[in-house]
Protein backbone atom coordinates (compact mmCIF):
# COMPACT_ATOMS: atom_id res chain seq x y z
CA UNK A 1 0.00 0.00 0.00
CA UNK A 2 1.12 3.45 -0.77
CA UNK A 3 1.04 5.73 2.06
CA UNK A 4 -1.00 8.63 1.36
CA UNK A 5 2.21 11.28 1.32
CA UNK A 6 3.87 9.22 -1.21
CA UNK A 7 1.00 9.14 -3.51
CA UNK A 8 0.58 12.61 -3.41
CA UNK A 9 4.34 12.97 -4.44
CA UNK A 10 3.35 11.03 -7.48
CA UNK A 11 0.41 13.41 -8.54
CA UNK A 12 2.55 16.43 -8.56
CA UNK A 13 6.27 17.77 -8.89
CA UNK A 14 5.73 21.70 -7.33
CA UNK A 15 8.69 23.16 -8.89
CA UNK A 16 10.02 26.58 -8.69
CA UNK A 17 11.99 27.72 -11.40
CA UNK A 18 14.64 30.74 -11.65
CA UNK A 19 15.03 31.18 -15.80
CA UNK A 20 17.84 34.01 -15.44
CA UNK A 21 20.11 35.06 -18.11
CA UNK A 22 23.18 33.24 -16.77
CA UNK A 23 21.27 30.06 -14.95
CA UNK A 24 18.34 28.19 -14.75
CA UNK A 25 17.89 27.14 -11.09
CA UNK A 26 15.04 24.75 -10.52
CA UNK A 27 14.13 23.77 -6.95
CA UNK A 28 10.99 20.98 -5.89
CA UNK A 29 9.48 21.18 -2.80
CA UNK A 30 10.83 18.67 -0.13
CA UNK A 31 13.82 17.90 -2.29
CA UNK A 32 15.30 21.50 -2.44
CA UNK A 33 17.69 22.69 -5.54
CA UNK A 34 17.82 19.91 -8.20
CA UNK A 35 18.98 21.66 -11.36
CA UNK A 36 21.98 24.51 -11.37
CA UNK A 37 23.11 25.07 -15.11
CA UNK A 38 23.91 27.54 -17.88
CA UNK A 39 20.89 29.43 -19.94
CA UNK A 40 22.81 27.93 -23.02
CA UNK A 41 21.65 25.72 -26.12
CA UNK A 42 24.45 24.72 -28.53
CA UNK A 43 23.01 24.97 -32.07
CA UNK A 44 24.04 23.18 -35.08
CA UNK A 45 24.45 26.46 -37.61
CA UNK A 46 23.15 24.64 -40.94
CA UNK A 47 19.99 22.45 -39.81
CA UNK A 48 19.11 25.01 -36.68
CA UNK A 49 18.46 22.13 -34.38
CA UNK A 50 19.55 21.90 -30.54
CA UNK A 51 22.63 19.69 -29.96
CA UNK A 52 23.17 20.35 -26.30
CA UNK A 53 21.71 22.48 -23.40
CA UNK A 54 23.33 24.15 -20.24
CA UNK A 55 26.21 22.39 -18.84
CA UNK A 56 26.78 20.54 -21.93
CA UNK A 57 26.49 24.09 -24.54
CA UNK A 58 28.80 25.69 -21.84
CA UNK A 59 31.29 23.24 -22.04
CA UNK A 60 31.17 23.66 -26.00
CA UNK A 61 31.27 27.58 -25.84
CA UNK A 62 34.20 29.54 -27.56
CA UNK A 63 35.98 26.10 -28.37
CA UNK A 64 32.78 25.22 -30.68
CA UNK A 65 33.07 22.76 -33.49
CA UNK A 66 32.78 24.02 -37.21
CA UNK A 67 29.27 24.24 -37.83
CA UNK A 68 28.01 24.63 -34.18
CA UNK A 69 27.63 27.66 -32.09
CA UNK A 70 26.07 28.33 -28.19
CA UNK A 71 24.15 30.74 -27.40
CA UNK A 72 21.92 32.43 -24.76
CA UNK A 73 17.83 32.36 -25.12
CA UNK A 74 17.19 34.87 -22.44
CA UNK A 75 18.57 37.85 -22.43
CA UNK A 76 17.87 40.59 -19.66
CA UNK A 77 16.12 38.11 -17.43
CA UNK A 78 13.44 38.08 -20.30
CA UNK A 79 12.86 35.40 -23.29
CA UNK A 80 15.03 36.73 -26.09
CA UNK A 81 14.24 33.39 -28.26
CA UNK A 82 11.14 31.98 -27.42
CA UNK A 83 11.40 28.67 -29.80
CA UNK A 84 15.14 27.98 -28.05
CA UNK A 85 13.73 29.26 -24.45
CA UNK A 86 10.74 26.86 -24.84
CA UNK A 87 12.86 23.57 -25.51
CA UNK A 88 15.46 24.63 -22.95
CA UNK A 89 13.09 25.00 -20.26
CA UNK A 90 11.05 22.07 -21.32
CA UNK A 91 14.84 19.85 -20.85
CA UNK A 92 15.42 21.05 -17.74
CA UNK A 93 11.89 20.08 -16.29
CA UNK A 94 12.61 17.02 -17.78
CA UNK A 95 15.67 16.14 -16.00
CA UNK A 96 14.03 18.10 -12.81
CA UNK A 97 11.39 15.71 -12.80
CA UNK A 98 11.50 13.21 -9.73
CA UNK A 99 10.80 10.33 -12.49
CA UNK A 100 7.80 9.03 -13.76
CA UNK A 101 6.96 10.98 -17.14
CA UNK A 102 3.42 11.20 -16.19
CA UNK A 103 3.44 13.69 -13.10
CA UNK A 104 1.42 16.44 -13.38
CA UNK A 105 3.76 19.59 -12.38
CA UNK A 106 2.20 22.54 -11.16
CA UNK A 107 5.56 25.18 -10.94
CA UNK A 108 6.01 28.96 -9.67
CA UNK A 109 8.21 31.26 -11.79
CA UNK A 110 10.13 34.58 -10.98
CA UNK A 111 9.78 37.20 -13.25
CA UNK A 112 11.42 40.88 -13.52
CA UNK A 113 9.74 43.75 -11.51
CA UNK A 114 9.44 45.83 -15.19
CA UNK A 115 8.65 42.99 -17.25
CA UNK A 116 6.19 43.51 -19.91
CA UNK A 117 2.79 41.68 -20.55
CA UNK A 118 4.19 40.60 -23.86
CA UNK A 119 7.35 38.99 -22.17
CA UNK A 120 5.25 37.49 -19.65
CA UNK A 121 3.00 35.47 -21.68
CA UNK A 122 6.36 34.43 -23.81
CA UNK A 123 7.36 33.22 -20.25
CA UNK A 124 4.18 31.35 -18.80
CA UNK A 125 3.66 30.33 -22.68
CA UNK A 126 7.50 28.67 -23.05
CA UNK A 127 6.23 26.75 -19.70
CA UNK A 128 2.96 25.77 -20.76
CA UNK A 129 4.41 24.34 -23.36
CA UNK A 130 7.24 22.76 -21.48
CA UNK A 131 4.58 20.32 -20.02
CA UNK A 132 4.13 22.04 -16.92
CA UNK A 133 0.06 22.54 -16.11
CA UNK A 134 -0.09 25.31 -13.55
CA UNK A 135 1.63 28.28 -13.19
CA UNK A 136 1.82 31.10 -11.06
CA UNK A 137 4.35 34.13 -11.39
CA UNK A 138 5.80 36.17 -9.16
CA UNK A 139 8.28 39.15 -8.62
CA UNK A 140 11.66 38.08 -8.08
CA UNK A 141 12.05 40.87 -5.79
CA UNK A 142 10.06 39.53 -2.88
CA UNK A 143 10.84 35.65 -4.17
CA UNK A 144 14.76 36.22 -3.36
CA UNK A 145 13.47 37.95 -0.34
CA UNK A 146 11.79 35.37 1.28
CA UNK A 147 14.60 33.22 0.29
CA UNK A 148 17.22 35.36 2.51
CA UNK A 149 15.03 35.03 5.56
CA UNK A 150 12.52 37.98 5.37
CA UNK A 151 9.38 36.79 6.81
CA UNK A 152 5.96 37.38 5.12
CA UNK A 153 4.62 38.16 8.19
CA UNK A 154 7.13 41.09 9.17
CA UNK A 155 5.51 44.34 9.12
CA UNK A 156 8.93 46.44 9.01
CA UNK A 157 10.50 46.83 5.36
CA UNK A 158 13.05 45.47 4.27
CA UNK A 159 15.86 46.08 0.96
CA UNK A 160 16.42 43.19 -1.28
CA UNK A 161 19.10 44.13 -4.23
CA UNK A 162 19.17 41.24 -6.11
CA UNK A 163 22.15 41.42 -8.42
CA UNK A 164 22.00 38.86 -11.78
CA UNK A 165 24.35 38.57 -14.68
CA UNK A 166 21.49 40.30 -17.06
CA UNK A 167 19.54 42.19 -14.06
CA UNK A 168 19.59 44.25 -11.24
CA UNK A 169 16.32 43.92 -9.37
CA UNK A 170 15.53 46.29 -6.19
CA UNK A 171 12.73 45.34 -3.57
CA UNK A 172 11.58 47.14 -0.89
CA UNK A 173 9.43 44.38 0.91
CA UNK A 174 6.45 44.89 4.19
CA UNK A 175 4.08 42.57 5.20
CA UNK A 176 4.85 40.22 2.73
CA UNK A 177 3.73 42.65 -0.28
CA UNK A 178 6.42 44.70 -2.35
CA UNK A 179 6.06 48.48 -1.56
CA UNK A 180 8.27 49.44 -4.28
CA UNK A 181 10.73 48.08 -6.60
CA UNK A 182 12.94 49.09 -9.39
CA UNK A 183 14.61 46.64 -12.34
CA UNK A 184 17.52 47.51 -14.89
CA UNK A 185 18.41 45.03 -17.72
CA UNK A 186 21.87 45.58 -16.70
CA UNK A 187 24.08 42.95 -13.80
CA UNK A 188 27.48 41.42 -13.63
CA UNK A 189 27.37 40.00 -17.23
CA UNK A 190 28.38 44.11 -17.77
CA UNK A 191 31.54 43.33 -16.00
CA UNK A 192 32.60 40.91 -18.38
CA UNK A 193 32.06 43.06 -21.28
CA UNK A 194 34.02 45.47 -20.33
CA UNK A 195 37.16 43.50 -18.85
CA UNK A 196 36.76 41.86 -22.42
CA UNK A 197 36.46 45.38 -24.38
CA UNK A 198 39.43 46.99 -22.19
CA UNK A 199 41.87 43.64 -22.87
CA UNK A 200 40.82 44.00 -26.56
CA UNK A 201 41.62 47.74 -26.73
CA UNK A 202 44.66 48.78 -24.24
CA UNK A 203 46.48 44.92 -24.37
CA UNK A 204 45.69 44.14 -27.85
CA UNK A 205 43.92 40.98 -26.20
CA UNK A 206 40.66 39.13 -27.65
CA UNK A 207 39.82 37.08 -24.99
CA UNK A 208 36.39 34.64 -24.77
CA UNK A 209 33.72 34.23 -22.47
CA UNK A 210 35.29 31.85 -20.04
CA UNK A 211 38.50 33.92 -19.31
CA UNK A 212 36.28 37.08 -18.55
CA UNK A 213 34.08 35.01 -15.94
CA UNK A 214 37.50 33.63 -14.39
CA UNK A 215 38.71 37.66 -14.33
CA UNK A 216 35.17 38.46 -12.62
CA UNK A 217 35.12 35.27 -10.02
CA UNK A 218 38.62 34.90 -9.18
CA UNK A 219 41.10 38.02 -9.73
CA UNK A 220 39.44 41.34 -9.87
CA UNK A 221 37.98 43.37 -6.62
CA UNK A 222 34.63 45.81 -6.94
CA UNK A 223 36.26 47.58 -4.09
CA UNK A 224 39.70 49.01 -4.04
CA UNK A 225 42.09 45.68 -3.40
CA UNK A 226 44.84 45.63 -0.85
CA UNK A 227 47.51 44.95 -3.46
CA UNK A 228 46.95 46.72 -6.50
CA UNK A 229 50.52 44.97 -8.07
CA UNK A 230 49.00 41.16 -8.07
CA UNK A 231 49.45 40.50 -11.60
CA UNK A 232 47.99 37.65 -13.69
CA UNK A 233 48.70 36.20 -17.06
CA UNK A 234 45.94 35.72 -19.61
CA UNK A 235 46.23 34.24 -22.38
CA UNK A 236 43.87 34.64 -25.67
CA UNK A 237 43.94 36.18 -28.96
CA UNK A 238 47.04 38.98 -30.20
CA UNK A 239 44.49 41.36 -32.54
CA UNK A 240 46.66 42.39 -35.17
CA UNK A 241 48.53 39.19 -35.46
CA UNK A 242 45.92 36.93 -34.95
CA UNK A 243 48.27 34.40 -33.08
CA UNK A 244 48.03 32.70 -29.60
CA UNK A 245 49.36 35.46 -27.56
CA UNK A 246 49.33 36.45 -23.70
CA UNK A 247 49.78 39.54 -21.41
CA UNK A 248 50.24 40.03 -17.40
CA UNK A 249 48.04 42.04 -16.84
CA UNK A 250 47.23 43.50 -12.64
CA UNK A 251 44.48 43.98 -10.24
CA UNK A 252 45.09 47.95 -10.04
CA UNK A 253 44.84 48.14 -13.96
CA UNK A 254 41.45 45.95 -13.71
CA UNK A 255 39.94 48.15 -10.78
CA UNK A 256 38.64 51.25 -12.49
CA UNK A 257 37.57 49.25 -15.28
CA UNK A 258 35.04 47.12 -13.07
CA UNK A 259 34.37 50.01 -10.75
CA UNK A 260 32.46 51.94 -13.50
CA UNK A 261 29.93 48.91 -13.71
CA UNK A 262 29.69 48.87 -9.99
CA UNK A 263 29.24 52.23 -8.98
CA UNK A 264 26.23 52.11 -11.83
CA UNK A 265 24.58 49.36 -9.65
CA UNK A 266 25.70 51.76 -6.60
CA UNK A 267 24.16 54.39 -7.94
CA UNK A 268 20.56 52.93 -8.77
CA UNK A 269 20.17 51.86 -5.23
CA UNK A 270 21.28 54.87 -3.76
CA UNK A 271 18.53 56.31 -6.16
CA UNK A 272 16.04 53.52 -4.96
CA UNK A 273 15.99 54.61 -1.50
CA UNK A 274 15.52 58.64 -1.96
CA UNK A 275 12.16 57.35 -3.01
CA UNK A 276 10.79 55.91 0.04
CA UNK A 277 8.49 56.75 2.72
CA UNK A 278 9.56 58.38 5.73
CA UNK A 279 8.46 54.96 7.67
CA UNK A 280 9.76 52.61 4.64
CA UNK A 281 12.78 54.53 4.94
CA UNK A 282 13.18 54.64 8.87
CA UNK A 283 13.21 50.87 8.44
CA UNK A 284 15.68 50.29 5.59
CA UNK A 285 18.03 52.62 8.44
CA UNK A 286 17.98 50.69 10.72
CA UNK A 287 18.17 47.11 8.63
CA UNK A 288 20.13 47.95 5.92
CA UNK A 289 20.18 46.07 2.59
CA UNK A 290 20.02 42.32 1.46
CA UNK A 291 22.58 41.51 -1.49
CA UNK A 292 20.79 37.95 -3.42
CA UNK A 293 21.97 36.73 -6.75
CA UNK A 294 25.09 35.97 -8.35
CA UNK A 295 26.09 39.20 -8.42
CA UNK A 296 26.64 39.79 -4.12
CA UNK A 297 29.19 37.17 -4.69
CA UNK A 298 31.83 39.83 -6.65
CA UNK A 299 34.47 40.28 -4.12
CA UNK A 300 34.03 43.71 -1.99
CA UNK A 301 31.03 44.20 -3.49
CA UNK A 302 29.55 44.75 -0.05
CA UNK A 303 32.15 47.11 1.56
CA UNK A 304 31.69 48.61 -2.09
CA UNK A 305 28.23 49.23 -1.08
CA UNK A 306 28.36 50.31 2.02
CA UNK A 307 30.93 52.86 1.69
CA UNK A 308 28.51 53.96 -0.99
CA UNK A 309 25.41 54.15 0.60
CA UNK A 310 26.28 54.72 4.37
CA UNK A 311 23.78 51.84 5.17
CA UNK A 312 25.07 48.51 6.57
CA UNK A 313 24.92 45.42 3.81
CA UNK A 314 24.71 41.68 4.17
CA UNK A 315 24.82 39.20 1.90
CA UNK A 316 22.24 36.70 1.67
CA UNK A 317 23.70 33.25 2.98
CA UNK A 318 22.97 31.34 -0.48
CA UNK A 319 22.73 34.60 -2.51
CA UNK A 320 22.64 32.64 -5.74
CA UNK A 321 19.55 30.39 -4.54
CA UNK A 322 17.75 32.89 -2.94
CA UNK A 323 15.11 33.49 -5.47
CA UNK A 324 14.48 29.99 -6.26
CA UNK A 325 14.51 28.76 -2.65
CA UNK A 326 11.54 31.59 -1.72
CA UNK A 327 9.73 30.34 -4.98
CA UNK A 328 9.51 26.93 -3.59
CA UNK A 329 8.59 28.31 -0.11
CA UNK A 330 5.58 29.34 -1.40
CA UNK A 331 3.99 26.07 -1.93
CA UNK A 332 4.20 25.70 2.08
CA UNK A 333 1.79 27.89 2.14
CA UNK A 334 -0.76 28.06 -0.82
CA UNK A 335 -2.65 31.14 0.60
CA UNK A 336 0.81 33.63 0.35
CA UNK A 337 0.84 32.03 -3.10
CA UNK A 338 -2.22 32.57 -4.29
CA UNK A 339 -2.13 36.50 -2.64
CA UNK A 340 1.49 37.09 -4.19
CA UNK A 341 0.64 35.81 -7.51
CA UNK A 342 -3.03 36.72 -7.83
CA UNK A 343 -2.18 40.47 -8.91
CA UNK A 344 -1.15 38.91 -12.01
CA UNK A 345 -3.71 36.68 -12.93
CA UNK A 346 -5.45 39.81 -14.11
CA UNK A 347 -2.68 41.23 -16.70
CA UNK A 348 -2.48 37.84 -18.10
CA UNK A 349 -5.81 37.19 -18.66
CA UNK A 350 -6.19 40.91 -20.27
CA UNK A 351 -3.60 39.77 -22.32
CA UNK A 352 -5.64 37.20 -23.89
CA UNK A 353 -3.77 34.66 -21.51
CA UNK A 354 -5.51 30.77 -21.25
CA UNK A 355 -4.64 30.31 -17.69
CA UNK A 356 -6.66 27.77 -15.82
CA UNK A 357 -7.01 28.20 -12.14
């Protein structure tokens, strides 16, 4: 005889899914984070068709074979190619699944504060259509929130800067409600760019996507380092001679170069919070701010802040889970669900949106 709780785990898969420019995080209730991987598909050039997806595309990218190349479906936390988004996202659910092809999954989705209705139904339609039956979508603001420990219930606000490689999301939460929020289509993926573009135009450098990301993870600081003389080589591409070429290159060179993308981020949440209440505001004083996403893991990024903003900073202890692991709180209790999401049911439906409750 099945017991009753391990039936139910056979009806449904509740998944919560973070579709962000850089990763796709998928989570299922009662078995936490099952999928971590690169937003990539790998593309055969001539025939269009999907060789590979996330891990497997990254592993492929800037060392591609002749007729293949990766790319990125979403761009800007929003679907940039729906037909590639949809089969990516439908793989991953796949592989999320807790076996048994024939679960129902009912899944809750984070979604930019600024999105548009258009870019939401490409979202909850690249779902549908990954097999998943019900879906609910909610801010990623106030997902990552409740992911770094704010409680719904708390009545005091508090500041979620959620920092992605495509987006920069700030959330002022209360009460389990967002009381104002403000999204760029700009994050750390900016950082890369322009270590890339400054290698390319002061070393003479072309370098690919994987040496930037090392630059950005393990070498550069977003606040002033220590030892400005540490020097690393990197190796890529000499641009006029098109041979295998390297340069040392040091952290004090690198510095202003990131800084400009940082104090951009800086400067938006410095912004954010002039444009509080007095109470909201009174609050965020005497909290602080909440760094989630990829993005709070830059080194200094939080002294970076602080000395910008005069307001203490923590990082969120899982910053890059956060969203996803507040998504797939929110099947523990159905109510905050349906209240959180509900606002939304009505833009989708205006937007000629088949969503079954």
């Amino acid at each position: 005889m099945l017991k009753i709780s391990s039936l139910k785990k056979l009806v449904t898969d509740s998944m919560a899914i973070d579709l962000g420019t850089a990763s796709t995080l998928i989570a299922v209730k009662d078995r936490g984070v099952v999928l971590d991987e690169p937003s990539l598909v790998a593309i055969h050039e001539i025939s269009e068709e999907i060789v590979a997806f996330g891990q497997e595309a990254a592993d492929m990218e800037g060392r591609e074979g002749r007729d293949l190349v990766v790319r990125e479906p979403m761009i800007g936390g929003v679907v940039a190619d729906f037909e590639k988004t949809k089969k990516m996202l439908a793989h991953f659910v796949k592989k999320a699944k807790s076996g048994g092809s024939n679960l129902a999954i009912q899944a809750v989705m984070s979604m930019v504060s600024d999105v548009t209705h258009v870019e939401q139904r490409a979202l909850l339609n690249a779902a549908e259509e990954a097999g998943i039956g019900k879906v609910f979508m909610m801010e990623e603001g106030l997902a990552a929130a409740f992911g770094a420990g704010v409680l719904p219930t708390d009545k005091r606000a508090s500041a979620i800067i959620d920092i992605g490689a495509g987006t920069t999301n700030i959330a002022v939460i209360a009460k389990g409600s967002v009381v104002h929020s403000t999204s760029e289509r700009y994050g750390s993926n900016e950082i890369n760019d322009v270590i890339a573009t400054h290698l390319r135009r002061h070393r003479g450098l072309q370098v690919g996507a994987e040496t930037t990301e090392f630059l950005k993870t393990n070498f550069v600081s977003t606040y002033l380092p220590d030892d400005i003389s540490k020097t690393i080589e990197v190796r890529g591409r000499d641009v006029q001679t098109g041979s295998p070429a390297a340069v040392e290159i040091t952290s004090g060179e690198l510095y202003p170069v990131v800084e400009s993308v940082v104090r951009r981020i800086a400067q938006l949440v410095k912004d954010t919070l002039t444009e509080l209440r007095p109470e909201v505001a009174a609050d965020i004083y005497d909290r602080g701010v909440i760094l989630t996403g990829g993005g709070a893991l830059l080194d200094g990024l939080d002294q970076y802040l602080r000395s910008f903003i005069n307001l203490p900073v923590t990082v969120a202890d899982e910053p890059r889970y956060a969203t996803v692991l507040g998504l797939v709180k929110m099947f523990d209790d159905l109510k905050l669900l349906e209240r959180v999401a509900r606002n939304e049911l009505n833009v989708l439906q205006n937007a000629e949106i088949p969503f079954e409750a």
